[in-house]
C-alpha atoms as a PDB file:
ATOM      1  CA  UNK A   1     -16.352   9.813   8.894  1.00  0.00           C
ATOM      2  CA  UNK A   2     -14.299  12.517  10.009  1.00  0.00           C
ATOM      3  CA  UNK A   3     -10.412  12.916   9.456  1.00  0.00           C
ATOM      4  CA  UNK A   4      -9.732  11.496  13.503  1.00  0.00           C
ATOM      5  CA  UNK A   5     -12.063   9.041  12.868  1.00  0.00           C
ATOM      6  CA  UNK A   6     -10.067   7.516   9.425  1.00  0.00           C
ATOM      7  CA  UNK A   7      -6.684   8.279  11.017  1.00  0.00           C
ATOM      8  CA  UNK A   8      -7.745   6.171  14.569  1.00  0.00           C
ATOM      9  CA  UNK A   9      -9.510   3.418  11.707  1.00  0.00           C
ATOM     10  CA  UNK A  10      -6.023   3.538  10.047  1.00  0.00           C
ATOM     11  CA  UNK A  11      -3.611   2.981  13.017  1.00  0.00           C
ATOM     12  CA  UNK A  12      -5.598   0.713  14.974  1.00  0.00           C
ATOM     13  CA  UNK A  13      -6.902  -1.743  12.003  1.00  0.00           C
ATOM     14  CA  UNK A  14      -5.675  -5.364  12.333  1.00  0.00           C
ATOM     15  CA  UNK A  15      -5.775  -5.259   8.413  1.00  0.00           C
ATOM     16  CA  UNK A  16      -2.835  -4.868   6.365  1.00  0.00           C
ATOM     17  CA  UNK A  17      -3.417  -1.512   4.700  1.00  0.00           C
ATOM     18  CA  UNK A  18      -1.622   1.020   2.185  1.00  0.00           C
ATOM     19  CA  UNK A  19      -2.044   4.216   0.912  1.00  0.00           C
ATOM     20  CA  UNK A  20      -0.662   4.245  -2.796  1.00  0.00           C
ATOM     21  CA  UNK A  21      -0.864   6.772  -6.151  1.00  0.00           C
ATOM     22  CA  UNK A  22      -1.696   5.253  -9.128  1.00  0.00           C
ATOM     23  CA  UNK A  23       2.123   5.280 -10.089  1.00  0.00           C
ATOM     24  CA  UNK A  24       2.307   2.611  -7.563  1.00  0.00           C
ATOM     25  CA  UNK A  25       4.419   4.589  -4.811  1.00  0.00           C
ATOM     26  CA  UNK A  26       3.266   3.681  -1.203  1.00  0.00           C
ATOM     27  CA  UNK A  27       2.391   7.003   0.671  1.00  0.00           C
ATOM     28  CA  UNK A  28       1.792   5.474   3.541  1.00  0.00           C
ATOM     29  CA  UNK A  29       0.962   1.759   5.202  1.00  0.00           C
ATOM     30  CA  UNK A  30      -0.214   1.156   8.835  1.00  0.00           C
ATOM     31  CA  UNK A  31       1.533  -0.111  11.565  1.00  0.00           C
ATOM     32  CA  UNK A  32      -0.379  -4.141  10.849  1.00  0.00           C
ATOM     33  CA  UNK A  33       1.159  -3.920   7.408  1.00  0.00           C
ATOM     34  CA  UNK A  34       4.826  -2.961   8.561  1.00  0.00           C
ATOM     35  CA  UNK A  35       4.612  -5.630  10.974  1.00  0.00           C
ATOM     36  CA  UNK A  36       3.300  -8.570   8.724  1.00  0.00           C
ATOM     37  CA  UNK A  37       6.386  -6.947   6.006  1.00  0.00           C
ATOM     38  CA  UNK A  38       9.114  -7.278   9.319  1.00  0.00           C
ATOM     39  CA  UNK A  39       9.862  -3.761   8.205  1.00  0.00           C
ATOM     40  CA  UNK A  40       9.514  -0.182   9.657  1.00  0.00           C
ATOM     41  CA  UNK A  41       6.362   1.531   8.229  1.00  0.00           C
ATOM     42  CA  UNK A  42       8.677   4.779   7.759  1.00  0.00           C
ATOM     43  CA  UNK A  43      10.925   2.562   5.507  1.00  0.00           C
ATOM     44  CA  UNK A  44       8.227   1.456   2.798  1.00  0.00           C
ATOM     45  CA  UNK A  45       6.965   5.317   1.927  1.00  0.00           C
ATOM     46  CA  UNK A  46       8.892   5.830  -1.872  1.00  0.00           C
ATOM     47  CA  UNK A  47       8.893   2.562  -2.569  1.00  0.00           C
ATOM     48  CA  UNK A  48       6.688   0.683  -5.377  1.00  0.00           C
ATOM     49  CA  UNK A  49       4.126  -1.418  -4.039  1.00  0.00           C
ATOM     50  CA  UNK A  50       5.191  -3.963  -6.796  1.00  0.00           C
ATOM     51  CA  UNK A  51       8.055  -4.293  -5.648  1.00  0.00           C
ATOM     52  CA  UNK A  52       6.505  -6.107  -2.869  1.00  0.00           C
ATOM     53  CA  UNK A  53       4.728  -8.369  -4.673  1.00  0.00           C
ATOM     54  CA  UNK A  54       5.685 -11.621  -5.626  1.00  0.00           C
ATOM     55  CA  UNK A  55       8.650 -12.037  -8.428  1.00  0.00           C
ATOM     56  CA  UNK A  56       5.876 -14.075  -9.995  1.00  0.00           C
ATOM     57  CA  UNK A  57       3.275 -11.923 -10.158  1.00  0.00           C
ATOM     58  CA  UNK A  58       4.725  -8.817 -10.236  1.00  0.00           C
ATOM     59  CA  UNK A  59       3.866  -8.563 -14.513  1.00  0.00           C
ATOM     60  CA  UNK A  60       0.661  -8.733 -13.737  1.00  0.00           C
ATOM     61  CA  UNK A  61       0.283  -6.165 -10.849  1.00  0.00           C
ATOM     62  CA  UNK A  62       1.732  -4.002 -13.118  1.00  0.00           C
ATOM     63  CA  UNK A  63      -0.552  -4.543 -15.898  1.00  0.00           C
ATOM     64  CA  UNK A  64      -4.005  -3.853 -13.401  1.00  0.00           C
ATOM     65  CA  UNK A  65      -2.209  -1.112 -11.699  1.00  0.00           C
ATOM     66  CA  UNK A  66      -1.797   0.048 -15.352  1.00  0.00           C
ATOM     67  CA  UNK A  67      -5.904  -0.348 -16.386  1.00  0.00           C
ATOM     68  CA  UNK A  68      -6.431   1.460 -13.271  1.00  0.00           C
ATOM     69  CA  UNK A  69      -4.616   4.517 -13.739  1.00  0.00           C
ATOM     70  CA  UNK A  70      -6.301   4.387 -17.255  1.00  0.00           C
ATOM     71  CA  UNK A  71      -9.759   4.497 -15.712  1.00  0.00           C
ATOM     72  CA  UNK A  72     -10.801   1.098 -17.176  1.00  0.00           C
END
């Protein structure tokens, strides 16, 4: 797959996708997952992705996101 061919996949997807670090800071979502948040996508860049989850679940999140950037 070539760089066009991932950044067409990206844009035009129906699903709700997001580029994160492991820190949990969105880089960058796609225009599906703006619109399913009501927000603009160049709004959720910076934030943490936890912050959109759930209050509920949010411990949790944390603790995979956690195991992940441990390599477990």
């Amino acid at each position: 797959m070539t760089e066009s061919d991932f950044e067409r996949f990206f844009l035009l997807s129906s699903e709700l996708l997001c580029i994160a670090g492991l820190d949990g800071i969105i880089r960058r979502v796609n225009p599906a997952l703006s619109e399913h948040l009501d927000r603009e996508a160049a709004e959720l860049p910076g934030l943490s992705f936890v912050d959109l989850v759930h209050p509920g679940d949010r411990h949790h999140v944390a603790g995979c996101l956690g195991l992940l950037s441990d390599g477990d």
